[in-house]
PDB file of N, CA and C in Angstrom:
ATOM      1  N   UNK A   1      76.727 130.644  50.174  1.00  0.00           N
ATOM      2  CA  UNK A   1      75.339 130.746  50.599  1.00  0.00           C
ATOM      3  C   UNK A   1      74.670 129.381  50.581  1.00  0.00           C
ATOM      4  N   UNK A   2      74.874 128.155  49.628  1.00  0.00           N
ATOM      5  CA  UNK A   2      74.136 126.983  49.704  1.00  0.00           C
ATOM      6  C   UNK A   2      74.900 126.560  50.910  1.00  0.00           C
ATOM      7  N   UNK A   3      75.684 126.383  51.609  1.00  0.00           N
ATOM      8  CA  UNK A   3      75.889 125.919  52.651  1.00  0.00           C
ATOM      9  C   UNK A   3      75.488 126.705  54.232  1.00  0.00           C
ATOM     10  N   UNK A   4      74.479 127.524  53.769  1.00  0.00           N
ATOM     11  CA  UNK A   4      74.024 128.251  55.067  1.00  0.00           C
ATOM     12  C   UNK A   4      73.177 127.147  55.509  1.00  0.00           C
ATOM     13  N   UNK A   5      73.121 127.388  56.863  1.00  0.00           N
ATOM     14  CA  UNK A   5      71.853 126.574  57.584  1.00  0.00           C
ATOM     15  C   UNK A   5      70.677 127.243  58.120  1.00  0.00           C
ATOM     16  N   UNK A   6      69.606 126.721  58.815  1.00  0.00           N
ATOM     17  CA  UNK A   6      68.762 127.402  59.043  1.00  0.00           C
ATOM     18  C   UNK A   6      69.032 127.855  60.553  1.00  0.00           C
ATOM     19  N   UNK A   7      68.814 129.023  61.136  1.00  0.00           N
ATOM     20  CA  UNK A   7      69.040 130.042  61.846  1.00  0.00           C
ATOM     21  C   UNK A   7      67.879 130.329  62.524  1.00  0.00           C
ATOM     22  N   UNK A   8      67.218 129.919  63.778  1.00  0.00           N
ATOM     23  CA  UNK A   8      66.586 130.352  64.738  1.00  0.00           C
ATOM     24  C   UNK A   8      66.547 131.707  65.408  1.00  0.00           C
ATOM     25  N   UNK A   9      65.516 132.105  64.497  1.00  0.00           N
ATOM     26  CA  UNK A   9      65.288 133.900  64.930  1.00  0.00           C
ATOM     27  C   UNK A   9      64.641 134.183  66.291  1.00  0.00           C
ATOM     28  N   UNK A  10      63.196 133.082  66.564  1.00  0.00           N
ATOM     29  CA  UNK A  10      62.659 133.900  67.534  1.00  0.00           C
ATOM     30  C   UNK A  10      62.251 132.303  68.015  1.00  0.00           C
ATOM     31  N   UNK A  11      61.936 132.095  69.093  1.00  0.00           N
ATOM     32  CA  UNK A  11      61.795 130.796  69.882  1.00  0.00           C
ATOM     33  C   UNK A  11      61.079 130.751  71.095  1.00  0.00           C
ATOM     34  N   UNK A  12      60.151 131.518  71.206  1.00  0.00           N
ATOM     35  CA  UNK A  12      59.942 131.790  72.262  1.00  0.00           C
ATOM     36  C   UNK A  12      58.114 131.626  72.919  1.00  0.00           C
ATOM     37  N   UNK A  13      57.754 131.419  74.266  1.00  0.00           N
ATOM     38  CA  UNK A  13      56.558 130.822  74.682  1.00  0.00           C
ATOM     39  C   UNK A  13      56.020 132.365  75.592  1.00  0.00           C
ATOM     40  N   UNK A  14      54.829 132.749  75.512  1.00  0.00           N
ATOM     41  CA  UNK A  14      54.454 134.071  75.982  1.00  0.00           C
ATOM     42  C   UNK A  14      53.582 134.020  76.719  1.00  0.00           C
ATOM     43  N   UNK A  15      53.537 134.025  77.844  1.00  0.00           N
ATOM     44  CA  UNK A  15      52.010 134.148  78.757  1.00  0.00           C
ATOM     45  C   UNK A  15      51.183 135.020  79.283  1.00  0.00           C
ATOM     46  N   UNK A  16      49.839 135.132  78.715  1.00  0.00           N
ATOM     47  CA  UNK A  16      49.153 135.826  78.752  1.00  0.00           C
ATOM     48  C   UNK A  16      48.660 135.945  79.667  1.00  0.00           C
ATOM     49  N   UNK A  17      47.667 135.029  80.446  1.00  0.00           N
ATOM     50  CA  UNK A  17      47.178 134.292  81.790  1.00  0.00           C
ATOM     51  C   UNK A  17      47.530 133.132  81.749  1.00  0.00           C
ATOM     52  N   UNK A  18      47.072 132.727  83.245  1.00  0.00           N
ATOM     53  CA  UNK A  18      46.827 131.075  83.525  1.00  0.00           C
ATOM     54  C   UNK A  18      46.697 130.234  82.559  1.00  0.00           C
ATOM     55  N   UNK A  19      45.452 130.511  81.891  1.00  0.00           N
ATOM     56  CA  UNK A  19      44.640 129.971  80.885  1.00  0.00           C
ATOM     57  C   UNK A  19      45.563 130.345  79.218  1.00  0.00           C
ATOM     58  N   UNK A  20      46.067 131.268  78.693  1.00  0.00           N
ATOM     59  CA  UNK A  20      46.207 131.566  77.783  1.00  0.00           C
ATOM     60  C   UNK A  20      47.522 131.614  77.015  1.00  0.00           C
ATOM     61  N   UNK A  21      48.079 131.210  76.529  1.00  0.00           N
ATOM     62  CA  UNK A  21      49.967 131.672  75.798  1.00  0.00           C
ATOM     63  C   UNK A  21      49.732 131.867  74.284  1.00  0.00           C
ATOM     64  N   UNK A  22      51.147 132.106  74.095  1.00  0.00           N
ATOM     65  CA  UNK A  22      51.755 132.294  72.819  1.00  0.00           C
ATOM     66  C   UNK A  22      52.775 131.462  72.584  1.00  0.00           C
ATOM     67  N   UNK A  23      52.722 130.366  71.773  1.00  0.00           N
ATOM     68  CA  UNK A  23      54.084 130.162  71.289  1.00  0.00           C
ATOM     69  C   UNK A  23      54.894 130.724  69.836  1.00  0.00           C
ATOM     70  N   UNK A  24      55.644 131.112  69.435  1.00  0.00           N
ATOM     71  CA  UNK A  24      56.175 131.915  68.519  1.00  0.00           C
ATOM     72  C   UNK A  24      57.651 131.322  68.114  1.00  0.00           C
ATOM     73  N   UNK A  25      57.601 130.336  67.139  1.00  0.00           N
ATOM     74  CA  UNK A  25      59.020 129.870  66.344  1.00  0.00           C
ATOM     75  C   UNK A  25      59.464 130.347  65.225  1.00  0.00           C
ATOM     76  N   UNK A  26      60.304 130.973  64.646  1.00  0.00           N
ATOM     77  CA  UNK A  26      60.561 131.869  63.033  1.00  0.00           C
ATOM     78  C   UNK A  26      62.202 131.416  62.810  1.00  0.00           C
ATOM     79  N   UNK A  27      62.531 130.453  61.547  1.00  0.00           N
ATOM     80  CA  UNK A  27      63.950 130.216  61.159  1.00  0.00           C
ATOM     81  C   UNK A  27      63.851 130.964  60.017  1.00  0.00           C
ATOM     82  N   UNK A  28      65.101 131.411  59.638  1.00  0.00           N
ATOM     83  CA  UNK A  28      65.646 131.795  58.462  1.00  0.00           C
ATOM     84  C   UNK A  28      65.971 130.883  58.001  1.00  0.00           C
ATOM     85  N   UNK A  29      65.648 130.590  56.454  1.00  0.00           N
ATOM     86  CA  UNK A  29      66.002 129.270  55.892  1.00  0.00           C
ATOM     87  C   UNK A  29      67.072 129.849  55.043  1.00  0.00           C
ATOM     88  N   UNK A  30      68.160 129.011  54.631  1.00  0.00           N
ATOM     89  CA  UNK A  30      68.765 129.099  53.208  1.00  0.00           C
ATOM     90  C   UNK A  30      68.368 129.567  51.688  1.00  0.00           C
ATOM     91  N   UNK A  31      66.812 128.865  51.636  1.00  0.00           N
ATOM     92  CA  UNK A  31      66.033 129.198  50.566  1.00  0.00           C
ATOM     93  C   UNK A  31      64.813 128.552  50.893  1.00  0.00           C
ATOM     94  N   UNK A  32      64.044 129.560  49.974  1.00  0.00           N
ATOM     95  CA  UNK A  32      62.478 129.233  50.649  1.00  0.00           C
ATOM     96  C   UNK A  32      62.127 128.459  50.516  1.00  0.00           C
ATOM     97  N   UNK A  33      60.748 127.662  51.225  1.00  0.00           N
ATOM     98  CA  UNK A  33      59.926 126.525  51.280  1.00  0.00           C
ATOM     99  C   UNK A  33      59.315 126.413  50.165  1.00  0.00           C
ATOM    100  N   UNK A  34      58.963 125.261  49.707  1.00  0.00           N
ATOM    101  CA  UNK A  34      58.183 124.953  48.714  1.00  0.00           C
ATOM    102  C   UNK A  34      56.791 125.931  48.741  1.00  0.00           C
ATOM    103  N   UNK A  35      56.040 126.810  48.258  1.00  0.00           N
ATOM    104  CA  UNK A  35      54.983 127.235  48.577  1.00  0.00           C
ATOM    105  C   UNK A  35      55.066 129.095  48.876  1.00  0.00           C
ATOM    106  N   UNK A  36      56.420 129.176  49.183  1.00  0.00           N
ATOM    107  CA  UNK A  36      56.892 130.212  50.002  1.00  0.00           C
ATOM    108  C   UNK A  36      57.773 131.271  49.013  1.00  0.00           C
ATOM    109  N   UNK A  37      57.663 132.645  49.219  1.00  0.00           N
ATOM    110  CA  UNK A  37      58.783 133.253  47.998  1.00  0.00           C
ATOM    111  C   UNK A  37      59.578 133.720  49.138  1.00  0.00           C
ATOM    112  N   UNK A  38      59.941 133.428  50.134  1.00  0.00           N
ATOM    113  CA  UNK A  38      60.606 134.701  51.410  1.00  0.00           C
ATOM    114  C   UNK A  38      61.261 132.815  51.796  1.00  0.00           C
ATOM    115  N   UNK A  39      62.458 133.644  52.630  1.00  0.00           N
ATOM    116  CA  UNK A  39      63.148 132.425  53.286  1.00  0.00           C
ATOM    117  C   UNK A  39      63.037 131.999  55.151  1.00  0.00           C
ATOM    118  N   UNK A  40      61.891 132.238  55.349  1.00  0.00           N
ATOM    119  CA  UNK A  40      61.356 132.049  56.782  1.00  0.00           C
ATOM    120  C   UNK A  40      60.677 130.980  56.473  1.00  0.00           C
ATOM    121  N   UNK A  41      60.553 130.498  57.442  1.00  0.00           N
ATOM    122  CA  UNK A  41      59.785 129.226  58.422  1.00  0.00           C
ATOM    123  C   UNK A  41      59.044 129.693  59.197  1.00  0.00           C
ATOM    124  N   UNK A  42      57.810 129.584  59.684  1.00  0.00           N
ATOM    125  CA  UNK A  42      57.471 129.672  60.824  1.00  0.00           C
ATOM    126  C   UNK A  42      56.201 129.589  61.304  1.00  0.00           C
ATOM    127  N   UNK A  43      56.298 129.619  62.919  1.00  0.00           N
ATOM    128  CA  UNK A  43      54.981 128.758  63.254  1.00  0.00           C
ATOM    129  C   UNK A  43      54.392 129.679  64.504  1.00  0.00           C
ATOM    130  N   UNK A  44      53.244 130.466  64.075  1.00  0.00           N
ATOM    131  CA  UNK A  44      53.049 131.229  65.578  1.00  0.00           C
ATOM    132  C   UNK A  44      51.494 130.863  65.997  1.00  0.00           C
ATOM    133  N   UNK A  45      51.521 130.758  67.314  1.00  0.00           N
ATOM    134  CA  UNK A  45      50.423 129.992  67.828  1.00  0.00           C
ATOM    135  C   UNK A  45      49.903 130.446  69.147  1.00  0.00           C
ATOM    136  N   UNK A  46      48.659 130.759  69.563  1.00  0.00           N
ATOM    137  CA  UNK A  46      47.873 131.428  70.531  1.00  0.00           C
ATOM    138  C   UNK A  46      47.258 130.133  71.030  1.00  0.00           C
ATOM    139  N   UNK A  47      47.176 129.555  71.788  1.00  0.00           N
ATOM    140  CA  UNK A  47      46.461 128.403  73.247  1.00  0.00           C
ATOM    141  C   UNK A  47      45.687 129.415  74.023  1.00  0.00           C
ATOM    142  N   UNK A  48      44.422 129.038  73.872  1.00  0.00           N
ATOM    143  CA  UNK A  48      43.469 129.378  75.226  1.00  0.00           C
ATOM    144  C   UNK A  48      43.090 128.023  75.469  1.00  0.00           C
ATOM    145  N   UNK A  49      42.631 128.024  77.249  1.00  0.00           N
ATOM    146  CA  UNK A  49      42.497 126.845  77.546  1.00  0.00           C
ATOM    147  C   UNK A  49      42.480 125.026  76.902  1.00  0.00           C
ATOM    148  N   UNK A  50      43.682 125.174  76.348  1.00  0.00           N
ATOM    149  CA  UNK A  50      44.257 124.050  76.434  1.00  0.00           C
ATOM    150  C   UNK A  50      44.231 123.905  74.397  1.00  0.00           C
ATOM    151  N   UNK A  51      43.347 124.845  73.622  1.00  0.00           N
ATOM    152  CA  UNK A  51      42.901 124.934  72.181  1.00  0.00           C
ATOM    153  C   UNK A  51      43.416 126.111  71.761  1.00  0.00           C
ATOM    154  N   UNK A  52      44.117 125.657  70.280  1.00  0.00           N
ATOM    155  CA  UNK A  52      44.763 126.485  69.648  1.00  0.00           C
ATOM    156  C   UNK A  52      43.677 127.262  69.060  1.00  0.00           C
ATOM    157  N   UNK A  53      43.551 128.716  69.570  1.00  0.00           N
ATOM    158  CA  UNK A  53      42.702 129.131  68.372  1.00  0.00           C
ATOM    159  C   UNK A  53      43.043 130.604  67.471  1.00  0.00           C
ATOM    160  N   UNK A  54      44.236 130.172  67.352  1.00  0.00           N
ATOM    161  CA  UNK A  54      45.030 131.595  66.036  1.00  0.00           C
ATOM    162  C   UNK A  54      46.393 131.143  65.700  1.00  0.00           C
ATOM    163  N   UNK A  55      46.837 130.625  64.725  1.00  0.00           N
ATOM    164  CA  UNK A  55      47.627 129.935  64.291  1.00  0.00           C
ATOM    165  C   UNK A  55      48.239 130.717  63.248  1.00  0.00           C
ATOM    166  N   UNK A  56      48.938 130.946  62.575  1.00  0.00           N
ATOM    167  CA  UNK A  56      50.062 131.550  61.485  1.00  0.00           C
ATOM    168  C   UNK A  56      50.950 130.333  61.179  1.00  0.00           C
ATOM    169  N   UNK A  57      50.792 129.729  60.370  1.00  0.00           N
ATOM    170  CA  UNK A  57      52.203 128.804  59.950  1.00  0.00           C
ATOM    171  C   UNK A  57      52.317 129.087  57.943  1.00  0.00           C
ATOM    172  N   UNK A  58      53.272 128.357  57.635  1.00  0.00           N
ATOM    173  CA  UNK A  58      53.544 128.501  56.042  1.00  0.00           C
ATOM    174  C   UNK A  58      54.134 127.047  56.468  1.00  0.00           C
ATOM    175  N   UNK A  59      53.604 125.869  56.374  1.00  0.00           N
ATOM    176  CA  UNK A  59      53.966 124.985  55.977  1.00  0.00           C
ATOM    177  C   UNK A  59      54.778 124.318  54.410  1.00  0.00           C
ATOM    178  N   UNK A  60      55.791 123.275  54.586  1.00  0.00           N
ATOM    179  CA  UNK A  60      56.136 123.304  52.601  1.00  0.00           C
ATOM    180  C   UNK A  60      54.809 123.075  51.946  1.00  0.00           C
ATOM    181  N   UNK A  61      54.856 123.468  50.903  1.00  0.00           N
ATOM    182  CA  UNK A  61      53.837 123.139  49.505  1.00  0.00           C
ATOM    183  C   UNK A  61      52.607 123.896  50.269  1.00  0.00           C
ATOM    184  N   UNK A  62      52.068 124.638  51.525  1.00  0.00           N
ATOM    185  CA  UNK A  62      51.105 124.935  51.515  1.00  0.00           C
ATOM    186  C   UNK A  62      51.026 126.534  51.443  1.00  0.00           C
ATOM    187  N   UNK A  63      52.309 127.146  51.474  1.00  0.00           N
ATOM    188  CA  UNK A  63      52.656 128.345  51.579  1.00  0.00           C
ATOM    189  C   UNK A  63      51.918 128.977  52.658  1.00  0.00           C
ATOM    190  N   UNK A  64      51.937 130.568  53.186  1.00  0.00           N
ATOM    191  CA  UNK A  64      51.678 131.097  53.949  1.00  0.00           C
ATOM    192  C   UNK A  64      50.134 131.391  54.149  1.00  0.00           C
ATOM    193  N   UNK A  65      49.969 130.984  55.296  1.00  0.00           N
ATOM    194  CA  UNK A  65      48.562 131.120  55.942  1.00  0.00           C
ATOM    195  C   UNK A  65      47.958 131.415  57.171  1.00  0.00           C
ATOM    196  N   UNK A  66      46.918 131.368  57.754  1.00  0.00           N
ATOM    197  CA  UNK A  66      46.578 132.004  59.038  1.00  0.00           C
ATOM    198  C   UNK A  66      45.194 131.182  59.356  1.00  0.00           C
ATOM    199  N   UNK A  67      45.285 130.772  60.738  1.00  0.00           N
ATOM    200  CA  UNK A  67      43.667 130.102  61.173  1.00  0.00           C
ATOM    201  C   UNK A  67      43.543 131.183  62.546  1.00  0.00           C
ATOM    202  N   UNK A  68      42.259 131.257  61.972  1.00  0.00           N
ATOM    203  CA  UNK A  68      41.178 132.134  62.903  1.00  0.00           C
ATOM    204  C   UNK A  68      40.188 131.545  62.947  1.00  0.00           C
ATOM    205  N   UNK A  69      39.058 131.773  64.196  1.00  0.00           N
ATOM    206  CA  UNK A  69      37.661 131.237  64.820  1.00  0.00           C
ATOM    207  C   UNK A  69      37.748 129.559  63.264  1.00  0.00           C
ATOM    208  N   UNK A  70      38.203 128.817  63.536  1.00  0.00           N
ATOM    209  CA  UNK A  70      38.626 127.836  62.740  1.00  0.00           C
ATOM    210  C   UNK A  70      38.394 128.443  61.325  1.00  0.00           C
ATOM    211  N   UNK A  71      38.525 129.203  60.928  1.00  0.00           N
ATOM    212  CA  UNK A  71      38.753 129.321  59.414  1.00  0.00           C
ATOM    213  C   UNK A  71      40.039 129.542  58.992  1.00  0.00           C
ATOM    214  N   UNK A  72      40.666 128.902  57.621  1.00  0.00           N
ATOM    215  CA  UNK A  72      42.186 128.726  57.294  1.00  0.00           C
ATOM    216  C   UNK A  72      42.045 130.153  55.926  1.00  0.00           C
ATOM    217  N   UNK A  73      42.920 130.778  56.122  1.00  0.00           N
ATOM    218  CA  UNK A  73      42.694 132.132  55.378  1.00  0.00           C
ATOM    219  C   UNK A  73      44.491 132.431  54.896  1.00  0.00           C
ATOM    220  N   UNK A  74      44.536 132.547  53.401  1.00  0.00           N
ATOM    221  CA  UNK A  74      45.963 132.715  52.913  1.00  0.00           C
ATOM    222  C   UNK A  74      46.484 134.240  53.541  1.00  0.00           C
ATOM    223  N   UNK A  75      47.995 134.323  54.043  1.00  0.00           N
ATOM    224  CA  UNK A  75      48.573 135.344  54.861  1.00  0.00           C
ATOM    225  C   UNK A  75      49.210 135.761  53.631  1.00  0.00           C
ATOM    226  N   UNK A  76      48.886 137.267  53.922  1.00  0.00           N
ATOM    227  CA  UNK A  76      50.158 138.396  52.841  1.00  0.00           C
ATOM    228  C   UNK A  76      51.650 138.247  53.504  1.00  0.00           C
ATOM    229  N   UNK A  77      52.165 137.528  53.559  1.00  0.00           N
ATOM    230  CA  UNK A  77      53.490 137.441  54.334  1.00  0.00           C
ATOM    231  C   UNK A  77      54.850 138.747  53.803  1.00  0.00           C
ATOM    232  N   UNK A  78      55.038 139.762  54.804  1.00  0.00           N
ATOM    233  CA  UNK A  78      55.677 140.999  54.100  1.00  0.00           C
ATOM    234  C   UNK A  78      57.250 140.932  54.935  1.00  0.00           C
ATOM    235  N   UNK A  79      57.639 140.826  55.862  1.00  0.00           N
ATOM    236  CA  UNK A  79      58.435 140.316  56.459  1.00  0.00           C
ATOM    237  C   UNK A  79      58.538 139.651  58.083  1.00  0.00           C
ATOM    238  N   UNK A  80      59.399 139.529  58.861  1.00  0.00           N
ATOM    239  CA  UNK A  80      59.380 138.996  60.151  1.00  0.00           C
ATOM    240  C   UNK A  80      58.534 140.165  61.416  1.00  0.00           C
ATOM    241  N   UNK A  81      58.945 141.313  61.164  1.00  0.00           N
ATOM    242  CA  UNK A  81      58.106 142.170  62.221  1.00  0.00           C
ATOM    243  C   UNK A  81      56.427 142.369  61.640  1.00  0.00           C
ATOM    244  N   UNK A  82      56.498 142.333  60.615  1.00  0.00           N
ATOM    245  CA  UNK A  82      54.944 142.503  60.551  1.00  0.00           C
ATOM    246  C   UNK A  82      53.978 141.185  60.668  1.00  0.00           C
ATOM    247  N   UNK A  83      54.818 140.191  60.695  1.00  0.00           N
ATOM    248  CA  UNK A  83      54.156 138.729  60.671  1.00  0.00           C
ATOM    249  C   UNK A  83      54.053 138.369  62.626  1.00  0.00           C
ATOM    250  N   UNK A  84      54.711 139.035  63.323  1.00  0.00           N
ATOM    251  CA  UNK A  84      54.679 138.930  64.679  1.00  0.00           C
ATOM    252  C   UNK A  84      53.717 140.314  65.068  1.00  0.00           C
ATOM    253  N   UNK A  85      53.745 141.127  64.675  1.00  0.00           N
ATOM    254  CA  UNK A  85      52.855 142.823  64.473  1.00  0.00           C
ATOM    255  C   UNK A  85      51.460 142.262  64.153  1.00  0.00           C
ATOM    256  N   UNK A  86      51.114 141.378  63.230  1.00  0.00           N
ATOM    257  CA  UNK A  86      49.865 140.787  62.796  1.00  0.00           C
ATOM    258  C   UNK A  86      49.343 140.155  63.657  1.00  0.00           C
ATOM    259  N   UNK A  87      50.244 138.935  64.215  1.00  0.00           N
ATOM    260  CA  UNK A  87      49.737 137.892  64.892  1.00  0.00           C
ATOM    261  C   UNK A  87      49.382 138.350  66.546  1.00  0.00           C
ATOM    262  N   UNK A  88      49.732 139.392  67.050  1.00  0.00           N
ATOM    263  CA  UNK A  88      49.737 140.546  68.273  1.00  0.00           C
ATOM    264  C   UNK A  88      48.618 141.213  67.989  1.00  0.00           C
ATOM    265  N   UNK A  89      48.519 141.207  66.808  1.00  0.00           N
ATOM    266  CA  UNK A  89      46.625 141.732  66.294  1.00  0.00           C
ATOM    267  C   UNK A  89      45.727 141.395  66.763  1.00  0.00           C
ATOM    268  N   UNK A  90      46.185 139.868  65.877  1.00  0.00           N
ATOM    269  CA  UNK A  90      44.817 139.342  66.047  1.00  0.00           C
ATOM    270  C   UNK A  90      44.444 138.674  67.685  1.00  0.00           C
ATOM    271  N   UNK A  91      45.416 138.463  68.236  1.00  0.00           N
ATOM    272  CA  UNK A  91      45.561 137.944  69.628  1.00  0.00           C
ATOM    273  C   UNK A  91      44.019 139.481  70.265  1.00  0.00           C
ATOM    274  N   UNK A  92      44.772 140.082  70.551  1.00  0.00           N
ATOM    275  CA  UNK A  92      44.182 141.650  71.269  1.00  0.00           C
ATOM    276  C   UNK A  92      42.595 141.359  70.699  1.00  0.00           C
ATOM    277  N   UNK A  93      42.460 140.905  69.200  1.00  0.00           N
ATOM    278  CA  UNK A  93      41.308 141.167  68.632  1.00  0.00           C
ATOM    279  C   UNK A  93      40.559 140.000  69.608  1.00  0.00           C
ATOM    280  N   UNK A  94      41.594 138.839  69.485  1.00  0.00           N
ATOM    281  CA  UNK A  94      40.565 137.519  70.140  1.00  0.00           C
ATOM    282  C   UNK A  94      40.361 137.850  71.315  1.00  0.00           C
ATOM    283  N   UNK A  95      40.580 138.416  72.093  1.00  0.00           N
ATOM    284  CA  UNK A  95      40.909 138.200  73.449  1.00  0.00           C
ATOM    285  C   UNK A  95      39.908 139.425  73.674  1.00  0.00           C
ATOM    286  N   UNK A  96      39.956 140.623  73.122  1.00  0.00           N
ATOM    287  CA  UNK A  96      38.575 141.326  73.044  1.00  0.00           C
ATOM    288  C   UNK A  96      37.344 141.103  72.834  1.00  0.00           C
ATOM    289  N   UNK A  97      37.075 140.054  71.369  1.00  0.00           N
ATOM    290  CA  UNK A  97      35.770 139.481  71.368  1.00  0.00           C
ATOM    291  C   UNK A  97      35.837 138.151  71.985  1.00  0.00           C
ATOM    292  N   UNK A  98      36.202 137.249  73.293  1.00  0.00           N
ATOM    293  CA  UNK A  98      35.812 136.330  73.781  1.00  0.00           C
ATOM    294  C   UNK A  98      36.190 136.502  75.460  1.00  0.00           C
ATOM    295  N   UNK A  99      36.260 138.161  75.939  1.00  0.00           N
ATOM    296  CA  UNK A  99      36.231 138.236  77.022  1.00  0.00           C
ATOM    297  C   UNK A  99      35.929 137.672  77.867  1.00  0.00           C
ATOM    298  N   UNK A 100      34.344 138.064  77.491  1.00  0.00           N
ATOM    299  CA  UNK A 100      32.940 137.357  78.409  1.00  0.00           C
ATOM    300  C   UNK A 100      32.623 135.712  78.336  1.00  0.00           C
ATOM    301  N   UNK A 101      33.704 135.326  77.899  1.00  0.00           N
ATOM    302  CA  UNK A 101      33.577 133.630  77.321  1.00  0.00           C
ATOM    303  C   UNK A 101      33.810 133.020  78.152  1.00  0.00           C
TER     304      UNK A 101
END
């Protein structure tokens, strides 16, 4: 097992509109990040016109977290489908309250 490497689960760019995507990166690590009790990596990210505005990452030493309408808010991180299940949330949620935007 210490010689596992890290393993690219999900890699992938999602388009919503013209204006809007998803990018979505998740590795399986060997062992977790500094900050982290689970052995994922990962970085999921919503772009509207040209600004990130819903972010999910667990950076090392900062452990798992989430930015919304710019506020940085600690994530219950439970596993890989509910952390992509969440972030599909909050997307629907943004995209509902900034219709008319």
């Amino acid at each position: 097992m210490s010689n596992m490497k890290a393993v690219a689960l999900v890699r992938s760019r999602i388009a919503y509109s013209e204006t809007a995507f998803a990018e979505l990166v998740l590795w399986q690590l060997p062992r977790p990040l500094a900050g982290s009790t689970h052995r994922y990596k990962y970085r999921l990210a919503y772009v509207v016109n040209g600004q990130c505005v819903i972010r999910y990452d667990n950076e090392a030493g900062k452990g798992d977290h989430r930015h919304y309408k710019g506020r940085e808010t600690l994530y219950q991180f439970i596993d890989p489908d509910r952390l992509i299940e969440d972030f599909q949330h909050d997307i629907a949620r943004w995209n509902r309250e900034n219709r008319d935007s």
